[in-house]
Protein backbone atom coordinates (compact mmCIF):
# COMPACT_ATOMS: atom_id res chain seq x y z
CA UNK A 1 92.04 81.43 84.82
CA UNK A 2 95.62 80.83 86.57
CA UNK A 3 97.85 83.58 87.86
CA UNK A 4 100.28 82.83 84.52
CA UNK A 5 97.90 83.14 81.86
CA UNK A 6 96.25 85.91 83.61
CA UNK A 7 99.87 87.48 83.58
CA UNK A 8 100.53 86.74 79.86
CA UNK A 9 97.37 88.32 78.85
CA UNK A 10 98.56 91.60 80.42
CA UNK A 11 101.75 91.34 78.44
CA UNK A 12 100.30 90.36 74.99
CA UNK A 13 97.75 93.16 75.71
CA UNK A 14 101.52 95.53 75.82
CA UNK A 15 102.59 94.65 72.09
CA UNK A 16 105.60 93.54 73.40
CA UNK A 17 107.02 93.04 69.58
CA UNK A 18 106.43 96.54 68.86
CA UNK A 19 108.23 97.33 72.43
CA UNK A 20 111.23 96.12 71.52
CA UNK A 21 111.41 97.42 68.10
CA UNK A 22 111.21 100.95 70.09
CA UNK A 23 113.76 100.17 72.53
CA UNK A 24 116.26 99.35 69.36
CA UNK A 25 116.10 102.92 68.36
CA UNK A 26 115.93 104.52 72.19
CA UNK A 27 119.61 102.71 73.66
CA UNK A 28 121.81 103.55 70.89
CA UNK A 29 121.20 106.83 70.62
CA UNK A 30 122.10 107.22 74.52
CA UNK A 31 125.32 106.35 72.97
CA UNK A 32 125.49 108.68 70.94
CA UNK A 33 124.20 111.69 73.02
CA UNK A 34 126.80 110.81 75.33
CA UNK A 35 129.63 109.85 73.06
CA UNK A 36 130.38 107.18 74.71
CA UNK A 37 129.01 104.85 77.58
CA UNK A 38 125.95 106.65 79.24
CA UNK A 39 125.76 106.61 82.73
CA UNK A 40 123.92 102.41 83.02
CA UNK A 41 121.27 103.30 85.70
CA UNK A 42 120.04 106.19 83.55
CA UNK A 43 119.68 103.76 80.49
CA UNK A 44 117.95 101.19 83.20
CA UNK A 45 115.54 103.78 84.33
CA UNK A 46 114.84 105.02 80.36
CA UNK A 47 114.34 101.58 79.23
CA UNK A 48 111.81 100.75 82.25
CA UNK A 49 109.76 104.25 81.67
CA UNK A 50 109.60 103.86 77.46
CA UNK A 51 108.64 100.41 77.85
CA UNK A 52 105.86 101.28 80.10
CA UNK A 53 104.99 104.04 77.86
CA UNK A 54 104.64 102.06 75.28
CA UNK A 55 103.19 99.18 76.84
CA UNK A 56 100.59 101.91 78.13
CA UNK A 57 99.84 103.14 74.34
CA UNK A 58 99.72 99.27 72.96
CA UNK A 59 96.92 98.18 75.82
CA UNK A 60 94.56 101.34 74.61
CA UNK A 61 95.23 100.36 71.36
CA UNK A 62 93.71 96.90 72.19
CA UNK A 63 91.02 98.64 73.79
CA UNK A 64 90.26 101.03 70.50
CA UNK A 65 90.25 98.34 68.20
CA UNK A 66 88.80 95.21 70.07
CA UNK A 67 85.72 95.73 67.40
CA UNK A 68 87.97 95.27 64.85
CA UNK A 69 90.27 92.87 66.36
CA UNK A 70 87.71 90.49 66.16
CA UNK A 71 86.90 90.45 62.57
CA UNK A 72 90.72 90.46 61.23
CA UNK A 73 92.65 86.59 61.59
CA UNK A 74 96.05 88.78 62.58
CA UNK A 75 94.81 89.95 65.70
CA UNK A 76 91.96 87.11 66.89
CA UNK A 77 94.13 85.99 69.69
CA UNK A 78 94.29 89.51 71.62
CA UNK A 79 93.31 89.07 74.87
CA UNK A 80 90.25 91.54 74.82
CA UNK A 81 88.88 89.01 71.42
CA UNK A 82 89.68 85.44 73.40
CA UNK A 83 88.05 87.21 76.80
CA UNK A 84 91.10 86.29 78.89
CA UNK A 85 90.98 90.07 79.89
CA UNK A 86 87.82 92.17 80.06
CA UNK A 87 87.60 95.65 79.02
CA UNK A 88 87.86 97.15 82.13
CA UNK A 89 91.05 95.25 83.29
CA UNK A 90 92.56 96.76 79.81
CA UNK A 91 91.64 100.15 80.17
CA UNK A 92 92.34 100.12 83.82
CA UNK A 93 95.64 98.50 83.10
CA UNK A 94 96.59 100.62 80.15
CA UNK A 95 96.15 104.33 82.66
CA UNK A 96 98.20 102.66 85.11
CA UNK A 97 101.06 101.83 83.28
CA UNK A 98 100.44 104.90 81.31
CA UNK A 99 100.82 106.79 84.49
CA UNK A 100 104.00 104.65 86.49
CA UNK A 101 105.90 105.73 82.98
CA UNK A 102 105.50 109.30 83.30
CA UNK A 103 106.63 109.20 87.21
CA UNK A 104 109.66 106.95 86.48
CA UNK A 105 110.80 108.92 83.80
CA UNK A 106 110.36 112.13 85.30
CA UNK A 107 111.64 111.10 88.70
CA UNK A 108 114.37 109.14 87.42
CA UNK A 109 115.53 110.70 84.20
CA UNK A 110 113.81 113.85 83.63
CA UNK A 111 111.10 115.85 82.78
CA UNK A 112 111.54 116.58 79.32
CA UNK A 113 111.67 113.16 78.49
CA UNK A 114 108.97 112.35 80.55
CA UNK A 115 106.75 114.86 78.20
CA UNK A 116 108.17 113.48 75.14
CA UNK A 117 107.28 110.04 76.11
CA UNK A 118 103.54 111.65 76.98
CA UNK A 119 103.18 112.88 73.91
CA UNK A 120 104.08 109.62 71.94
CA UNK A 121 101.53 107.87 73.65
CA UNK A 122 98.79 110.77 73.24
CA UNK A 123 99.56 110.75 69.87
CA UNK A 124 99.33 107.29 69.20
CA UNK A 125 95.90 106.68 70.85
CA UNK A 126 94.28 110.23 69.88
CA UNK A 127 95.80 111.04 66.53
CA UNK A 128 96.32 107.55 65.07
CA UNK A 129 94.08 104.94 66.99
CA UNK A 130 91.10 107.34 67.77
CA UNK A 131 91.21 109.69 64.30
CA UNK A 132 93.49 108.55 61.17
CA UNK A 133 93.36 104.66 61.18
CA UNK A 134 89.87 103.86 60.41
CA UNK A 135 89.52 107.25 58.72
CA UNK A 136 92.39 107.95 55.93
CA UNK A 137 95.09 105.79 53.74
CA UNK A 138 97.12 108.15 54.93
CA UNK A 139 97.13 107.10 58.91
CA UNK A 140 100.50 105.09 58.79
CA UNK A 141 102.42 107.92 57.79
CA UNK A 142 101.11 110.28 60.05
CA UNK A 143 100.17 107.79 63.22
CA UNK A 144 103.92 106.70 62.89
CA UNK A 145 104.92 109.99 64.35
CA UNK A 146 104.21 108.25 67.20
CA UNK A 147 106.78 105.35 66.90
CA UNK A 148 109.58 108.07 66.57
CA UNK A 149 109.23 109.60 69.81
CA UNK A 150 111.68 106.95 71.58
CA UNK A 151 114.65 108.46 69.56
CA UNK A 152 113.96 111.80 71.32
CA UNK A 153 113.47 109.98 74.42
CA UNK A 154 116.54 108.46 74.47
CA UNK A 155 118.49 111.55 73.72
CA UNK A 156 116.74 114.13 76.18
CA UNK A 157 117.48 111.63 79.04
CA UNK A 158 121.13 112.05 78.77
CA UNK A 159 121.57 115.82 77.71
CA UNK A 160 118.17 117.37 78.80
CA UNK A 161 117.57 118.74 75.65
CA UNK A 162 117.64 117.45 71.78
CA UNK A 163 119.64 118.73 69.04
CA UNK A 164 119.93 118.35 64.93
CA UNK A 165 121.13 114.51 65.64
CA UNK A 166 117.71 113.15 67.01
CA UNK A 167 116.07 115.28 64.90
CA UNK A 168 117.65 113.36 61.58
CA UNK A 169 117.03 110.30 63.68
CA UNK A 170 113.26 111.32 64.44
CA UNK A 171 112.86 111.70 60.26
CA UNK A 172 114.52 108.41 59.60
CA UNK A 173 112.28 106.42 61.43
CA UNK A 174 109.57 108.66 60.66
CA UNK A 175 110.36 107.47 56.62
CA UNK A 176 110.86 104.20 57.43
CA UNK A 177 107.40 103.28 59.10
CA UNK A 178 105.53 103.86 55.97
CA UNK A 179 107.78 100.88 53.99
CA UNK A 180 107.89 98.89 57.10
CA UNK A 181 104.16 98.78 57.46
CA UNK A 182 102.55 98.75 54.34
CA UNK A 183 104.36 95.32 53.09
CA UNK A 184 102.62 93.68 56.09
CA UNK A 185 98.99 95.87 55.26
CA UNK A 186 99.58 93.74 51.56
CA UNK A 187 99.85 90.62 53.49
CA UNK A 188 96.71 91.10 55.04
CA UNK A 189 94.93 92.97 53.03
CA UNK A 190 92.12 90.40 53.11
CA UNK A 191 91.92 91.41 56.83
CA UNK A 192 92.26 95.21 56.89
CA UNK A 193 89.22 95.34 53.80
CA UNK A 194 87.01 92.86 56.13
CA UNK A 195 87.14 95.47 58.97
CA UNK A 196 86.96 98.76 56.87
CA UNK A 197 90.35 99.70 57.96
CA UNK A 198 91.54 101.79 54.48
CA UNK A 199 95.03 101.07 54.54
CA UNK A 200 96.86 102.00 51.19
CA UNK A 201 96.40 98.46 49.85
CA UNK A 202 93.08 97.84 50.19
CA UNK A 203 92.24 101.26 49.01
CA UNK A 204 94.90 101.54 45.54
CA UNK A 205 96.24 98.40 45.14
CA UNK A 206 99.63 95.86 45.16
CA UNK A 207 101.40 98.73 42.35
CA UNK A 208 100.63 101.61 44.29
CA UNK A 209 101.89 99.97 47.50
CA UNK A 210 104.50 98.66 45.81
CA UNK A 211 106.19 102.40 43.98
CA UNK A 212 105.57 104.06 47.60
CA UNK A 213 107.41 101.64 49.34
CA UNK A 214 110.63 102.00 47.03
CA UNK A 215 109.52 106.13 47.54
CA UNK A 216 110.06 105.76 51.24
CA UNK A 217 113.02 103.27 50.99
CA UNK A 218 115.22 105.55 49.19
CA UNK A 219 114.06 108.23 51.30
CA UNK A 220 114.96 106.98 54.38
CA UNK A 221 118.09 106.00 53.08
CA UNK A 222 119.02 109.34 51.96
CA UNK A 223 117.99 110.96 55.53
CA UNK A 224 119.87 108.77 57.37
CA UNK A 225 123.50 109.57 55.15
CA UNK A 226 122.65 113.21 57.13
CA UNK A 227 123.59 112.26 60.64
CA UNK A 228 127.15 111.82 58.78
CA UNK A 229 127.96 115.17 58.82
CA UNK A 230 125.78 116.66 61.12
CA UNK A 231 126.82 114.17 63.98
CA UNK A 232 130.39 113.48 62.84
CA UNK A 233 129.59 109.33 62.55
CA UNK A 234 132.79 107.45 61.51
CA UNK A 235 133.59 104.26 59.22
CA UNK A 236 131.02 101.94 61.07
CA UNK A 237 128.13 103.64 60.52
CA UNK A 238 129.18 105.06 57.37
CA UNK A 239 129.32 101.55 55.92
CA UNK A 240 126.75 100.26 57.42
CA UNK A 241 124.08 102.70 56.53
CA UNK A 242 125.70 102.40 53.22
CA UNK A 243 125.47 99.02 53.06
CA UNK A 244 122.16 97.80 55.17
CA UNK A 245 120.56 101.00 52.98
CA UNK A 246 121.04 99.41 49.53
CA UNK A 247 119.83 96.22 50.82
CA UNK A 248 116.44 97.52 51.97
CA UNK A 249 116.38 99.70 48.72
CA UNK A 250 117.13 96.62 46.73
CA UNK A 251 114.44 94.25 48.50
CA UNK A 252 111.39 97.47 47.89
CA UNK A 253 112.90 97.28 44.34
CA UNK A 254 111.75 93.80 43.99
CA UNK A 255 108.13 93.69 45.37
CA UNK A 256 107.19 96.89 43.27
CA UNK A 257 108.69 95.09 40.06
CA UNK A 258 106.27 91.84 41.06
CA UNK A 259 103.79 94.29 41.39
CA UNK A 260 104.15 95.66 38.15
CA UNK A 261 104.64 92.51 36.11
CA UNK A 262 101.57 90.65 38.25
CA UNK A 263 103.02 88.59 39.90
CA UNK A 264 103.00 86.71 43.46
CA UNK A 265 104.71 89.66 45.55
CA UNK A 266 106.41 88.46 49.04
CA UNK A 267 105.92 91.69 51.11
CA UNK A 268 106.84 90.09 54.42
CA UNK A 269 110.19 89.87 52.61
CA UNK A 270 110.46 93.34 52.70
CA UNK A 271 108.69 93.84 55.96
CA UNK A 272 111.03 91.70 58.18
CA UNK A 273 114.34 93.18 55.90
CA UNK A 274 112.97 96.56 57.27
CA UNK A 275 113.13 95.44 60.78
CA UNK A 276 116.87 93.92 60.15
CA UNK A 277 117.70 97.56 58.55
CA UNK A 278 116.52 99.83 61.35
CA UNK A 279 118.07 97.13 63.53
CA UNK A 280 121.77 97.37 61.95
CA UNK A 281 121.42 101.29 61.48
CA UNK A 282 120.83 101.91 65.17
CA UNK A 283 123.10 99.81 66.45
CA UNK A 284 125.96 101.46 64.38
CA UNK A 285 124.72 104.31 65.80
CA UNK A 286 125.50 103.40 69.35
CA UNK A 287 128.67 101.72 68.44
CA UNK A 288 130.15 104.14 66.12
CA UNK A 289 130.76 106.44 68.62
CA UNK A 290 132.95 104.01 70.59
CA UNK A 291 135.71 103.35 67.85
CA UNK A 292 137.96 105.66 67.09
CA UNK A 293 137.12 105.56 63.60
């Protein structure tokens, strides 16, 4: 196998998709710890340690769930399934990175969001990949704990502590995984039953799915109108949180009514409109704090 293939292996084996998603909701809220522009080399040095954090957390993932990997179409191209990397070069691969992100976060930013970052990771491979997803419906909204770390990240490394801001933040994504996620789970629901994975639509249904995800929609919505007060945002973010939030309501609104009447539902509708929501929030998050507005 050449050096580039070789090299792209190790990268797929990162979940690069699901790195950048985290990164979305880590910069911005730099921005907003600081009010303003964050010192650049400290938002270098964040971005380098969370990505390798969560590259570190996405390889032992691959690791856990090669077994399963191979039975579900979604993930048959992972590079532990195809063989292009063995088992040991992931688990060697995942420590190491594991371990360069805690020493470039600590050394570099500090040591509070070094732990932070820890803990995201140890939580997502112990508590979700290891215990609650293969084991309860109920392992999205829990595992996704994990996925809201980065917001606490992101503000420790500029003040060196974290506040009733990230905290809102932390809850917002923490709401929003569950309505992100389980559209795609209907998707591939074929998959997840073929495996024994008991995600909430292979367990209760397309209706079930359907009501929870307008449940978390409006939910998040709601939490996310907090930071308004609590963190003095201006127009921009009022608007768009407004704005982007009745969308994403609007769009869970419609798969749980083609639920209901039995028809063909298009959750990846509402999955990538969830992605385009977090998206827009965060970044009027880390622009709102620039206007004077």
């Amino acid at each position: 196998m050449g050096f580039r293939r070789k090299a792209l292996a190790y990268v797929a084996l990162t979940k690069p998709r699901i790195i950048e998603l985290l990164l979305i909701t880590t910069i911005p809220v730099m921005f907003l710890a600081a009010r303003g522009v964050p010192d650049l080399w400290l938002v270098f040095a964040t971005l380098i340690g969370g990505a390798l954090s969560a590259g570190s957390a996405g390889a032992f993932n691959c690791y856990i769930d090669r077994d399963i990997d191979r039975i579900m179409k979604r993930t048959s191209k992972r590079p532990l399934v195809t063989g292009e990397l063995s088992d040991r070069e992931a688990i060697v691969f995942a420590w190491v990175l594991g371990a360069v992100s805690t020493v470039v976060l600590g050394v570099f930013v500090n040591w509070l969001a070094a732990a932070l970052a820890v803990f995201g990771n140890v939580f997502y491979v112990v508590v979700y990949s290891l215990w609650l997803k293969r084991r309860t419906p109920q392992n999205i909204i829990w595992g996704g704990i994990a996925g809201c770390m980065p917001v606490l990240v992101g503000w420790a490394a500029v003040t060196g502590s974290l506040d009733w801001a990230p905290a809102i933040l932390f809850v917002v994504v923490f709401l929003w995984t569950p309505p992100h996620y389980w559209p795609l789970s209907m998707r591939y629901r074929a998959d997840y039953a073929a495996a024994e994975v008991p995600m909430l639509a292979v367990v209760r249904g397309r209706v079930q799915v359907g009501l929870q995800v307008v449940l978390y929609a409006w939910a998040t919505v709601a939490c996310s109108l907090l930071l308004i007060p609590v963190a003095d945002m201006g127009v921009l973010y009022t608007v768009v949180a407004l704005g982007s939030g009745v969308w994403f309501v609007v769009e869970s609104h419609r798969l749980y009514s083609r639920a209901i009447r039995a028809q063909e539902g298009t959750p990846m509708r509402v999955f990538h409109a969830s992605i385009t929501y977090l998206t827009l929030l965060f970044v009027a998050v880390g622009v709102d704090p620039l206007l004077p507005l």
